[in-house]
Structures are given as C-alpha cells and as structure tokens.
ModelCIF file with pLDDT and N, C-alpha, C, O atoms, coordinates in Angstrom:
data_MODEL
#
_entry.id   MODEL 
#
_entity.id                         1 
_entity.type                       polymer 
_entity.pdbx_number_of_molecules   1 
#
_entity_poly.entity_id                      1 
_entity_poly.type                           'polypeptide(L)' 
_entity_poly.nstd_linkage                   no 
_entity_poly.nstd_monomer                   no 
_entity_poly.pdbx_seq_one_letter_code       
;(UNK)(UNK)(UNK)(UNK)(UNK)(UNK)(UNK)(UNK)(UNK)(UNK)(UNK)(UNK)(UNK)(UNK)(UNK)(UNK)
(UNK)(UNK)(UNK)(UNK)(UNK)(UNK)(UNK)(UNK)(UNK)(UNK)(UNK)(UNK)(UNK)(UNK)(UNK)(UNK)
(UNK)(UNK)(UNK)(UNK)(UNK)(UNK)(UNK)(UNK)(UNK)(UNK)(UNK)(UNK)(UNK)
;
_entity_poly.pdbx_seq_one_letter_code_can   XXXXXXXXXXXXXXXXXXXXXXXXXXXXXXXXXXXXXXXXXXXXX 
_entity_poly.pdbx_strand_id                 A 
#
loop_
_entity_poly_seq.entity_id 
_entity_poly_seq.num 
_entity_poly_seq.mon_id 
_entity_poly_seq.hetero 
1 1  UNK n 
1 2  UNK n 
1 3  UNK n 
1 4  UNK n 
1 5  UNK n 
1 6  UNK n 
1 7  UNK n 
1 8  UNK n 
1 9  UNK n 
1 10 UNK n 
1 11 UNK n 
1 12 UNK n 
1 13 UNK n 
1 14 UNK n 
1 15 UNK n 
1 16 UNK n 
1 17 UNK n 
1 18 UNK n 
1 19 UNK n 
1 20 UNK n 
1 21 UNK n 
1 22 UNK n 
1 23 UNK n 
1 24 UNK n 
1 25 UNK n 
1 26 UNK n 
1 27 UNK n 
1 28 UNK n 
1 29 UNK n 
1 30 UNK n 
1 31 UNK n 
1 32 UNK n 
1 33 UNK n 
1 34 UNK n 
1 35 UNK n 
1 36 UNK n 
1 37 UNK n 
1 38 UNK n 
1 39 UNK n 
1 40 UNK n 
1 41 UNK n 
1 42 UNK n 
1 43 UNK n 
1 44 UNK n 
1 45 UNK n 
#
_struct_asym.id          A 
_struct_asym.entity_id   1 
#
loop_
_ma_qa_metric.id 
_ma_qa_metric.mode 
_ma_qa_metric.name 
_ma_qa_metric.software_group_id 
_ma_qa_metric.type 
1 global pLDDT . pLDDT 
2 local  pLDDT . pLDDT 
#
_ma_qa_metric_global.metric_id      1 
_ma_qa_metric_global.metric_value   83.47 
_ma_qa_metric_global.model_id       1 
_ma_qa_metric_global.ordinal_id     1 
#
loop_
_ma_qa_metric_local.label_asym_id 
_ma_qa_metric_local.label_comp_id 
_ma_qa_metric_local.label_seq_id 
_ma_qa_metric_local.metric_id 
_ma_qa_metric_local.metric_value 
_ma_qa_metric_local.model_id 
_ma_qa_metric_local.ordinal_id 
A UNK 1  2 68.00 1 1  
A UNK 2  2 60.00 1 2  
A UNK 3  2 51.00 1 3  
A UNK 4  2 45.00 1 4  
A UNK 5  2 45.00 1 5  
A UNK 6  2 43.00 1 6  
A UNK 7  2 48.00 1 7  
A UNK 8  2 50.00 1 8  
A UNK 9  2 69.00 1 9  
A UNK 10 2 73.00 1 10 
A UNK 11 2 76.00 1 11 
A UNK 12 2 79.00 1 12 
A UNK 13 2 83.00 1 13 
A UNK 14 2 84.00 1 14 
A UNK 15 2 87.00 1 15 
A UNK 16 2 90.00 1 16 
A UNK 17 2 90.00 1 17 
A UNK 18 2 89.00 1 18 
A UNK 19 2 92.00 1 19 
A UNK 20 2 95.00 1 20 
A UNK 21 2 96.00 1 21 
A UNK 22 2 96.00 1 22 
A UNK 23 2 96.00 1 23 
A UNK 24 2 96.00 1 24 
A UNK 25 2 95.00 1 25 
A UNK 26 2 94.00 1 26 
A UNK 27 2 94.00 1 27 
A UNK 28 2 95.00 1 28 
A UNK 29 2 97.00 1 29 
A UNK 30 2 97.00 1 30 
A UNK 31 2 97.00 1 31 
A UNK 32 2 97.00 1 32 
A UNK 33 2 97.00 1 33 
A UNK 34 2 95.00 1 34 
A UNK 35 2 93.00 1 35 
A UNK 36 2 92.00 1 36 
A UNK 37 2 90.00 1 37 
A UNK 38 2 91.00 1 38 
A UNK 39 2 93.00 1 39 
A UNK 40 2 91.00 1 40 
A UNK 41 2 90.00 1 41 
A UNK 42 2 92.00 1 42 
A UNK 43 2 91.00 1 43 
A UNK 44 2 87.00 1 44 
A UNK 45 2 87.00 1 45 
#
loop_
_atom_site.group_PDB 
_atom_site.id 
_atom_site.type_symbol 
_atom_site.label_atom_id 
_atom_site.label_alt_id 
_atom_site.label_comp_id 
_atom_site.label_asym_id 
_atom_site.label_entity_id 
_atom_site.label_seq_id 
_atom_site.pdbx_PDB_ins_code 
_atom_site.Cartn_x 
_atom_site.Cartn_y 
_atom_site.Cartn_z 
_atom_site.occupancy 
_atom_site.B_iso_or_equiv 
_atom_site.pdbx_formal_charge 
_atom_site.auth_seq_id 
_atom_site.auth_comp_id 
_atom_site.auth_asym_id 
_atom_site.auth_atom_id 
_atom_site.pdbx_PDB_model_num 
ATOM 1   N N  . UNK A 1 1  ? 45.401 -224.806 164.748 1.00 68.00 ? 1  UNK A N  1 
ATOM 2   C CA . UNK A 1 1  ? 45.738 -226.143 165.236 1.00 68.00 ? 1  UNK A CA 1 
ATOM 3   C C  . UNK A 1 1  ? 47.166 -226.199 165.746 1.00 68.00 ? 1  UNK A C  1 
ATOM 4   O O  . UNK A 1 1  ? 47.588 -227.341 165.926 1.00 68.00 ? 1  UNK A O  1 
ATOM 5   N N  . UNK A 1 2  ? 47.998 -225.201 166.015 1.00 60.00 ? 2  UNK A N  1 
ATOM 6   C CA . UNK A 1 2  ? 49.572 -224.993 165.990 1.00 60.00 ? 2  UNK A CA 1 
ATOM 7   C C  . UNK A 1 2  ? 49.390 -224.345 167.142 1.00 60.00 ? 2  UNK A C  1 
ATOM 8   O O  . UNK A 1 2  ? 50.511 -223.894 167.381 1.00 60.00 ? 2  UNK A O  1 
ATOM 9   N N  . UNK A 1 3  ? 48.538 -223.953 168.171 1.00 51.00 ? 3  UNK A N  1 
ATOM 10  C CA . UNK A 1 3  ? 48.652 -223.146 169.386 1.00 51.00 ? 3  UNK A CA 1 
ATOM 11  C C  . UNK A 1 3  ? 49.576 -223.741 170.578 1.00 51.00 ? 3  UNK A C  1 
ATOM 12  O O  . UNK A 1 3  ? 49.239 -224.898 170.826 1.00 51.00 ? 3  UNK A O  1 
ATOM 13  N N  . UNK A 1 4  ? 50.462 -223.360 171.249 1.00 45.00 ? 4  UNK A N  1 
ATOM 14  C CA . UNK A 1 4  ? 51.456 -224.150 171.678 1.00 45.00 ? 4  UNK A CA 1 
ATOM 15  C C  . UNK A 1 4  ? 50.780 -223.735 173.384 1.00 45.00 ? 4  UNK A C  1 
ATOM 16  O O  . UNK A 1 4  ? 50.288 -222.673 173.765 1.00 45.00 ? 4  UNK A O  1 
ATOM 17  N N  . UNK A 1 5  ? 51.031 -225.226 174.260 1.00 45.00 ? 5  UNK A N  1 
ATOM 18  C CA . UNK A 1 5  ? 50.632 -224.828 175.164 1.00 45.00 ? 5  UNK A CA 1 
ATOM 19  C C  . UNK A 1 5  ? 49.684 -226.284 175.787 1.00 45.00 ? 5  UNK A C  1 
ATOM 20  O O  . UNK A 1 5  ? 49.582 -227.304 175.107 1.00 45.00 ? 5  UNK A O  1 
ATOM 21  N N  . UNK A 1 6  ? 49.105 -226.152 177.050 1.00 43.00 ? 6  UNK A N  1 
ATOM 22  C CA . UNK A 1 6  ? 48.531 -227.431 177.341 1.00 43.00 ? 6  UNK A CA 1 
ATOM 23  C C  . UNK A 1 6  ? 47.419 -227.469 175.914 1.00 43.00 ? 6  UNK A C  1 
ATOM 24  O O  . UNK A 1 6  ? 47.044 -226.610 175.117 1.00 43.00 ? 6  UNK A O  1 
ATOM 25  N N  . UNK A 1 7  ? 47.208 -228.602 176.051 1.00 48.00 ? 7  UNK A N  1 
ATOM 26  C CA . UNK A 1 7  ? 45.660 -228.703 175.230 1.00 48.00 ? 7  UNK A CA 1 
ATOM 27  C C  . UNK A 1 7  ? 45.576 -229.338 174.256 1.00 48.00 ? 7  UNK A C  1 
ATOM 28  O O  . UNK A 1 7  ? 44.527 -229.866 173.888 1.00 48.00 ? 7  UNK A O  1 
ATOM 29  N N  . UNK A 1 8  ? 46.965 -229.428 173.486 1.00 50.00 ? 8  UNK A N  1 
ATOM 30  C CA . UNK A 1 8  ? 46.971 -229.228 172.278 1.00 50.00 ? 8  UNK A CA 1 
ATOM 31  C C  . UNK A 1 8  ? 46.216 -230.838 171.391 1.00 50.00 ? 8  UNK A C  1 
ATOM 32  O O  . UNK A 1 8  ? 45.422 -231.045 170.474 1.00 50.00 ? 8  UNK A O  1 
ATOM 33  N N  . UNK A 1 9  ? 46.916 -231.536 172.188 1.00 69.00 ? 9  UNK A N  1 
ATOM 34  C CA . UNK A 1 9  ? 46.949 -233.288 171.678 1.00 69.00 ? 9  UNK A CA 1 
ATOM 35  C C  . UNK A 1 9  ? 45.014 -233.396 171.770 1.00 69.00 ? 9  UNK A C  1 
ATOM 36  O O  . UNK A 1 9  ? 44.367 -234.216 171.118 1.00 69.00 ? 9  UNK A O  1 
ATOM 37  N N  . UNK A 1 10 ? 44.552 -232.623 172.488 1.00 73.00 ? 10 UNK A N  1 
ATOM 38  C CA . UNK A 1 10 ? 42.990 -232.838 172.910 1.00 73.00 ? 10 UNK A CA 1 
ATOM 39  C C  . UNK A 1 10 ? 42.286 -232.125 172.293 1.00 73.00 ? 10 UNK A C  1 
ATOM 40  O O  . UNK A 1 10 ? 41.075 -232.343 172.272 1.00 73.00 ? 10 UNK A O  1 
ATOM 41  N N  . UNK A 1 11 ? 42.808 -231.138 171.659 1.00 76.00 ? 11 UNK A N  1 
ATOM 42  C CA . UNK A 1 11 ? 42.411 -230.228 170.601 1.00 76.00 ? 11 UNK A CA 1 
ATOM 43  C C  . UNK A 1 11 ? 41.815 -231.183 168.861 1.00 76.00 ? 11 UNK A C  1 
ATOM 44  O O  . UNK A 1 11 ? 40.785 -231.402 168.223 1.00 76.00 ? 11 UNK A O  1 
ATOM 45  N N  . UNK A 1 12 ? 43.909 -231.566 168.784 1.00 79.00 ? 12 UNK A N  1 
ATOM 46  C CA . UNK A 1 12 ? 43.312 -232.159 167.330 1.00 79.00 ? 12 UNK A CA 1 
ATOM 47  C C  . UNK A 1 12 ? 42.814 -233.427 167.582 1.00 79.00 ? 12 UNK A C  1 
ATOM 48  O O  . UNK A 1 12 ? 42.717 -234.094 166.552 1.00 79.00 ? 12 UNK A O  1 
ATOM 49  N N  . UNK A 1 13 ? 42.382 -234.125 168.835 1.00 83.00 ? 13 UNK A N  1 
ATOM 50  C CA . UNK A 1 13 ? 41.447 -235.391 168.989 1.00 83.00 ? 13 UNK A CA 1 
ATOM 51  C C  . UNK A 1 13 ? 39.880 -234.950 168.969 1.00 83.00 ? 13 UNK A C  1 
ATOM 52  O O  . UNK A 1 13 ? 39.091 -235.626 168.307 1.00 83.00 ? 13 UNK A O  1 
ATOM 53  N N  . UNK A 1 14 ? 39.554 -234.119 169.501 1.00 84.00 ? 14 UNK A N  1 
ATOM 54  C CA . UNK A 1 14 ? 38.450 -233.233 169.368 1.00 84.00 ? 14 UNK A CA 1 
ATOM 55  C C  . UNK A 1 14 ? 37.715 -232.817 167.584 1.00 84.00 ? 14 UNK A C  1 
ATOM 56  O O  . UNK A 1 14 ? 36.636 -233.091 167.057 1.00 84.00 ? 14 UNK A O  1 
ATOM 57  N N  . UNK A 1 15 ? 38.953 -232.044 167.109 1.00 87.00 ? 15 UNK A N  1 
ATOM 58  C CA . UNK A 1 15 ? 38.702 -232.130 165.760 1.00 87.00 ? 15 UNK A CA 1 
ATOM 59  C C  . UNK A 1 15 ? 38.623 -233.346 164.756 1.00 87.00 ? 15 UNK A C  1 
ATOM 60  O O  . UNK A 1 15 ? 37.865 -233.494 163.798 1.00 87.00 ? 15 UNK A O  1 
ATOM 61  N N  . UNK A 1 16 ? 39.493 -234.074 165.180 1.00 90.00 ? 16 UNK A N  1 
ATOM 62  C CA . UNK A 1 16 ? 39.367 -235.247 164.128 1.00 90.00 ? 16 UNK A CA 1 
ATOM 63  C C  . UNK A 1 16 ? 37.844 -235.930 164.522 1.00 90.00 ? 16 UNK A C  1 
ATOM 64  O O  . UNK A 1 16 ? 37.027 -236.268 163.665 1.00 90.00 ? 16 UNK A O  1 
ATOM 65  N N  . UNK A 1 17 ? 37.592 -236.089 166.318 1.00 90.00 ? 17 UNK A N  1 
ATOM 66  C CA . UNK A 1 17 ? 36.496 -237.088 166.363 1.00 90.00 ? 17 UNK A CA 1 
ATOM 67  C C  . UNK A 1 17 ? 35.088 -236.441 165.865 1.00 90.00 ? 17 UNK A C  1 
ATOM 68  O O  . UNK A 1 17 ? 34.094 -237.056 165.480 1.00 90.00 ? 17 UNK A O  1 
ATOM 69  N N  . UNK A 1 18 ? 35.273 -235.013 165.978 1.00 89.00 ? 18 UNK A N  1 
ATOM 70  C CA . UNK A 1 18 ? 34.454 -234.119 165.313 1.00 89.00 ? 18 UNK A CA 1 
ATOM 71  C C  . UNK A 1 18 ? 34.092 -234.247 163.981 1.00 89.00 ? 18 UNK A C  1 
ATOM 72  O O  . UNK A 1 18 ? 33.024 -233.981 163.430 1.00 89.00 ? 18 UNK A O  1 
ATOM 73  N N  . UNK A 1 19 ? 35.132 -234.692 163.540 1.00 92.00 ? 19 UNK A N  1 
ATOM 74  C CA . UNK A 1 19 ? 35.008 -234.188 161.587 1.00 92.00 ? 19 UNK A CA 1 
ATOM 75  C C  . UNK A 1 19 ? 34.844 -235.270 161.488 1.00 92.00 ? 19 UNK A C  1 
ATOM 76  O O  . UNK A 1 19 ? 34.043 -235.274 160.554 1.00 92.00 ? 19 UNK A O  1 
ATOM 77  N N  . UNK A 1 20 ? 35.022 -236.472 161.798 1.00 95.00 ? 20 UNK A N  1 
ATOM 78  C CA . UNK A 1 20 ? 35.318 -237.865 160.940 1.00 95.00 ? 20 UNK A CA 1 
ATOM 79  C C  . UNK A 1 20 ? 34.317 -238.444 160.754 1.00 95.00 ? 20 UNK A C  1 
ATOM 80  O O  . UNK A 1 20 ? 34.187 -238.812 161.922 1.00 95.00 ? 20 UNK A O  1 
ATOM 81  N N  . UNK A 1 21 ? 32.830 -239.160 159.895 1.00 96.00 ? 21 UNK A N  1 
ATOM 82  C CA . UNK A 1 21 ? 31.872 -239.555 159.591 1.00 96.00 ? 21 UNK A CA 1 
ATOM 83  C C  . UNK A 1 21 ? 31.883 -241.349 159.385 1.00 96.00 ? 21 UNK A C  1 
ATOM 84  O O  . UNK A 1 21 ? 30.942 -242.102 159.638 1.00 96.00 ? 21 UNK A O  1 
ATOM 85  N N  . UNK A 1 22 ? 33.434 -241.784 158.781 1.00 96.00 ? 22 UNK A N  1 
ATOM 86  C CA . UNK A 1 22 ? 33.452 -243.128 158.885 1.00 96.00 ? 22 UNK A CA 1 
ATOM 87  C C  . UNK A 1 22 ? 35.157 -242.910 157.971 1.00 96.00 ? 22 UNK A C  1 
ATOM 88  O O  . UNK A 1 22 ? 35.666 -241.867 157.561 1.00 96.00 ? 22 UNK A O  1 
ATOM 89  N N  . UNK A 1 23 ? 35.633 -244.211 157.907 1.00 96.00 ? 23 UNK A N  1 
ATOM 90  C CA . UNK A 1 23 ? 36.696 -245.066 157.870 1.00 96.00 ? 23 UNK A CA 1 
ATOM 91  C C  . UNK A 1 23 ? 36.769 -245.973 157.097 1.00 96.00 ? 23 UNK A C  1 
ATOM 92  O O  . UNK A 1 23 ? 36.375 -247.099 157.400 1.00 96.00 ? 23 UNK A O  1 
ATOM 93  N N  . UNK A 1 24 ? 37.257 -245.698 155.999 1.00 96.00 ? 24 UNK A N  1 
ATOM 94  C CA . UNK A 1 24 ? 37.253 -247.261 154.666 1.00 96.00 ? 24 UNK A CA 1 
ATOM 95  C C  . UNK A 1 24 ? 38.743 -247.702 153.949 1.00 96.00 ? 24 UNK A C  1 
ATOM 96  O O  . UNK A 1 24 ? 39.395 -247.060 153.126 1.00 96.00 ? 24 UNK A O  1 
ATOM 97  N N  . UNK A 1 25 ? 38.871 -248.271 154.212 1.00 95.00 ? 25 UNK A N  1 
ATOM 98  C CA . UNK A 1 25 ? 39.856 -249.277 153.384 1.00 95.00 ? 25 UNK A CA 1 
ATOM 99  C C  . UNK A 1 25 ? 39.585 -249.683 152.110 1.00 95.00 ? 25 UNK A C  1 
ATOM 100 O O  . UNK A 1 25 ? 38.626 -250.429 151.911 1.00 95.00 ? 25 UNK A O  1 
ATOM 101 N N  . UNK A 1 26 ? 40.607 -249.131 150.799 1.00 94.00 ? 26 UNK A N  1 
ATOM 102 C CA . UNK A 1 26 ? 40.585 -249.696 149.767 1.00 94.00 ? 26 UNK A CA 1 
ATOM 103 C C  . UNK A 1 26 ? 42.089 -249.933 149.575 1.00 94.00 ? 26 UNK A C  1 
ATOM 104 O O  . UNK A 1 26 ? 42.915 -249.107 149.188 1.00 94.00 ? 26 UNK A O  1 
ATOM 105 N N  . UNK A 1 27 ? 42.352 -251.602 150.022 1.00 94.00 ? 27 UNK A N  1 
ATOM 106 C CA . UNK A 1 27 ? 43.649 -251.963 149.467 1.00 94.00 ? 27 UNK A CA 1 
ATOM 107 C C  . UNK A 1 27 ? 44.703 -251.064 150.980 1.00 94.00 ? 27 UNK A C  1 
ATOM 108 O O  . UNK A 1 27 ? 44.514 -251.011 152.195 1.00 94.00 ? 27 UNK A O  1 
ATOM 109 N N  . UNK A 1 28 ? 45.854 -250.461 149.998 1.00 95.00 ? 28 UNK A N  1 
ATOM 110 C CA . UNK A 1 28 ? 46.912 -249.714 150.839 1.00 95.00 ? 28 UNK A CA 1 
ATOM 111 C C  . UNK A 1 28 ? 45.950 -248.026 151.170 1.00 95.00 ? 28 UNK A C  1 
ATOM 112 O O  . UNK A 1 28 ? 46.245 -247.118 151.947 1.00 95.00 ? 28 UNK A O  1 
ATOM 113 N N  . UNK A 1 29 ? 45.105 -248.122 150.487 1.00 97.00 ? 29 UNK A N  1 
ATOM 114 C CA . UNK A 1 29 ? 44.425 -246.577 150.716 1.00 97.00 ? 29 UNK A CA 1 
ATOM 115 C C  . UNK A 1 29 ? 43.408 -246.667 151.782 1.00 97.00 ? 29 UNK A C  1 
ATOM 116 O O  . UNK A 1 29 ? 42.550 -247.549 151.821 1.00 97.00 ? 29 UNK A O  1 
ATOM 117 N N  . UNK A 1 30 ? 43.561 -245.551 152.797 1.00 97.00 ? 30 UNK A N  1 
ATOM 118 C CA . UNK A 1 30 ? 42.757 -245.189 153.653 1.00 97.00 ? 30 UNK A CA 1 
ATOM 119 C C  . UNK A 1 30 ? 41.877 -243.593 153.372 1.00 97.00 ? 30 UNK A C  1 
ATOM 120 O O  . UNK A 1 30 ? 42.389 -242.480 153.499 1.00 97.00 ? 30 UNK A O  1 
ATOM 121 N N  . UNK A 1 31 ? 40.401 -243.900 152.955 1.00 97.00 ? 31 UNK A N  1 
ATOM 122 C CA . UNK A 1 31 ? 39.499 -242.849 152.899 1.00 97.00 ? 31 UNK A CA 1 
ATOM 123 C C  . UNK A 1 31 ? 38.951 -242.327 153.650 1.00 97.00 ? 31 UNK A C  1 
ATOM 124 O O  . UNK A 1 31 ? 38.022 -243.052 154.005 1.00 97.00 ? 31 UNK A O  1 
ATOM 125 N N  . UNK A 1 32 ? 38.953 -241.161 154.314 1.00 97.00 ? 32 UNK A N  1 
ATOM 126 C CA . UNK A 1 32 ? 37.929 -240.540 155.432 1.00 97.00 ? 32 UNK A CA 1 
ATOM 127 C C  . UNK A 1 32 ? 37.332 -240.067 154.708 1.00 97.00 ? 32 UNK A C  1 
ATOM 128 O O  . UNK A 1 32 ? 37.652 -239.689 153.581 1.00 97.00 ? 32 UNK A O  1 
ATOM 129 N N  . UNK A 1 33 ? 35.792 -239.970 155.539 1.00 97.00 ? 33 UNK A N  1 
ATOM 130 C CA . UNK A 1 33 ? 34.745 -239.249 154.941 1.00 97.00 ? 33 UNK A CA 1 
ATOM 131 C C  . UNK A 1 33 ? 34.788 -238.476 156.169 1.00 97.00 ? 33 UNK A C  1 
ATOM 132 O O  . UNK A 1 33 ? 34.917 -239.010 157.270 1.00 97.00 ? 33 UNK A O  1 
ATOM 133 N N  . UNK A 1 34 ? 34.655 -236.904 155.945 1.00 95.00 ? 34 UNK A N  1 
ATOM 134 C CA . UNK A 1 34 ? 34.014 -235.892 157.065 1.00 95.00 ? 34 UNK A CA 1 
ATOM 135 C C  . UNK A 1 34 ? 33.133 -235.490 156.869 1.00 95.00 ? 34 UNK A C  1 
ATOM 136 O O  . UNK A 1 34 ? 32.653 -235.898 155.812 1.00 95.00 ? 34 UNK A O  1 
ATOM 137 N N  . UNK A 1 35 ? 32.369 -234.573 157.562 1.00 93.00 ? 35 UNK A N  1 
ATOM 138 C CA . UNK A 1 35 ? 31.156 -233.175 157.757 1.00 93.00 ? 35 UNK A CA 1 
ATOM 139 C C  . UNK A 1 35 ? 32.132 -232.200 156.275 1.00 93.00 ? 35 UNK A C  1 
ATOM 140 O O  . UNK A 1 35 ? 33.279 -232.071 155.847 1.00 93.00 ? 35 UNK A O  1 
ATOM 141 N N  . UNK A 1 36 ? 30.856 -231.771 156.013 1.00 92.00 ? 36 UNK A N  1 
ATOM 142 C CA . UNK A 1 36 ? 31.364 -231.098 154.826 1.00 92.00 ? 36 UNK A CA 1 
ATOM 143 C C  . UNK A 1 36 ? 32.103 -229.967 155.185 1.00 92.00 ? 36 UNK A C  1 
ATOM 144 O O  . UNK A 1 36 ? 31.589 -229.293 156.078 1.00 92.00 ? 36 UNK A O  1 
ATOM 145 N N  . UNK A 1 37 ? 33.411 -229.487 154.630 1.00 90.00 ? 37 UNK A N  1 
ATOM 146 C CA . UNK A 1 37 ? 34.079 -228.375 155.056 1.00 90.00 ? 37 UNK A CA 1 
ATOM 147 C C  . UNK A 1 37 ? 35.153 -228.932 156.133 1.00 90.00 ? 37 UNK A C  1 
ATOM 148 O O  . UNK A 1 37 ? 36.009 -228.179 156.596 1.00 90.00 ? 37 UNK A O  1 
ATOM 149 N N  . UNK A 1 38 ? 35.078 -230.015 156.429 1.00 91.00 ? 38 UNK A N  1 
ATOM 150 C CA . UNK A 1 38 ? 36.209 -230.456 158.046 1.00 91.00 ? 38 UNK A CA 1 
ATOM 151 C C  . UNK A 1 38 ? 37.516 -231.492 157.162 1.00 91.00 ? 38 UNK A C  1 
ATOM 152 O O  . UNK A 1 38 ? 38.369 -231.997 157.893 1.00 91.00 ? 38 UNK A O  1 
ATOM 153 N N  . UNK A 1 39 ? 37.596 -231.717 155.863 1.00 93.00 ? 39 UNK A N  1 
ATOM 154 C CA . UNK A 1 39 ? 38.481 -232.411 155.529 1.00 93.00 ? 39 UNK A CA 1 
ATOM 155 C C  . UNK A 1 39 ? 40.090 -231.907 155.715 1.00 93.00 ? 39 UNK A C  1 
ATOM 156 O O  . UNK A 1 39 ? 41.020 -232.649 156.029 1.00 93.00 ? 39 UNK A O  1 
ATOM 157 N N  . UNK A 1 40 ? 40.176 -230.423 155.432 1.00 91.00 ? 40 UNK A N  1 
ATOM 158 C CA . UNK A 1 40 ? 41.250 -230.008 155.595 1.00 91.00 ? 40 UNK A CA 1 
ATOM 159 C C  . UNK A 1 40 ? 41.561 -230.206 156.854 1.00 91.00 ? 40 UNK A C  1 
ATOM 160 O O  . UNK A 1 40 ? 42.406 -231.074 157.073 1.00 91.00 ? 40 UNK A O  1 
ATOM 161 N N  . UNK A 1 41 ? 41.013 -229.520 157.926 1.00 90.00 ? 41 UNK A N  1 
ATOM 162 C CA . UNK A 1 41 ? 40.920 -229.618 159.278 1.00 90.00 ? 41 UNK A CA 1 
ATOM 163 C C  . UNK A 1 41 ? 41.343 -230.865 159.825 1.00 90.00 ? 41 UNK A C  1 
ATOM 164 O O  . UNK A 1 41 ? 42.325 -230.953 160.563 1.00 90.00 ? 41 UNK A O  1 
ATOM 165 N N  . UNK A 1 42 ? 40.571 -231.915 159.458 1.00 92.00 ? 42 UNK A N  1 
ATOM 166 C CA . UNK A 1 42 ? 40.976 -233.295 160.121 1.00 92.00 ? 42 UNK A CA 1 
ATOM 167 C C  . UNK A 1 42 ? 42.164 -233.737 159.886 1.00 92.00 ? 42 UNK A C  1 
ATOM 168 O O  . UNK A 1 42 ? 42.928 -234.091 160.784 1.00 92.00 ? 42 UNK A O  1 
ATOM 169 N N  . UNK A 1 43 ? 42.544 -233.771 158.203 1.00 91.00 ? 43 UNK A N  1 
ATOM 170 C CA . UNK A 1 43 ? 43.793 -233.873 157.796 1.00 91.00 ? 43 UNK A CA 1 
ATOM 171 C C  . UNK A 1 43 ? 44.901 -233.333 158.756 1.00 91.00 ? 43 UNK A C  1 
ATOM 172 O O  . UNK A 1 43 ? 45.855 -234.037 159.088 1.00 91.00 ? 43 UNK A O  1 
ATOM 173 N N  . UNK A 1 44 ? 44.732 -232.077 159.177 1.00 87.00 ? 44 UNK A N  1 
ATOM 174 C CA . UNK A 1 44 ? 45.542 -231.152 159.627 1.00 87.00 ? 44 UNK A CA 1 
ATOM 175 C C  . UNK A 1 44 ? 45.668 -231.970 161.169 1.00 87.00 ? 44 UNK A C  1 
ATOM 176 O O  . UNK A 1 44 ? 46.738 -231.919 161.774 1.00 87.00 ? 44 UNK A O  1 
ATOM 177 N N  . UNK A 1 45 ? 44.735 -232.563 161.618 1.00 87.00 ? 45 UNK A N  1 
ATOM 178 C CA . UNK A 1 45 ? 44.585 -233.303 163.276 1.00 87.00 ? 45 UNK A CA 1 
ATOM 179 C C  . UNK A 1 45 ? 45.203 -234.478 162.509 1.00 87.00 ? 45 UNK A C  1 
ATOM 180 O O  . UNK A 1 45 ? 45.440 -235.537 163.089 1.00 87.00 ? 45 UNK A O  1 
#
C-alpha cells in the first residue's frame, strides 16, 4: 500500500471500497465491518 508513484490515492480507495461491508456508529466509536481477512488492509487505506 506504500508504492510511490501515480495510482496511489486510487489504490487505497479501491481497497477500502473493496473491503468495507458496512459502517456503524456507536457513540464517539466508528466500527467497520470487512470481508474476512481485509481489516488490516482497509485500516491500512
């Protein structure tokens, strides 16, 4: 996710819209749910 060069911003939009399953609000906390195995990954986008 660190490859320097065009692409990059479209890369980790790609991954996040990839991994991300839904979006919840509890309070000040924000929970993503991903595809199993993509949490690090998304985090990382």
């Amino acid at each position: 996710l660190t490859d320097t060069g065009n692409g990059i911003n479209e890369k980790y939009t790609r991954v996040f819209q990839d991994g991300v399953v839904s979006i919840e609000m509890a309070q000040n906390i924000l929970v993503i749910k991903t595809v199993s195995g993509m949490a690090m990954a998304v985090a990382a986008a």
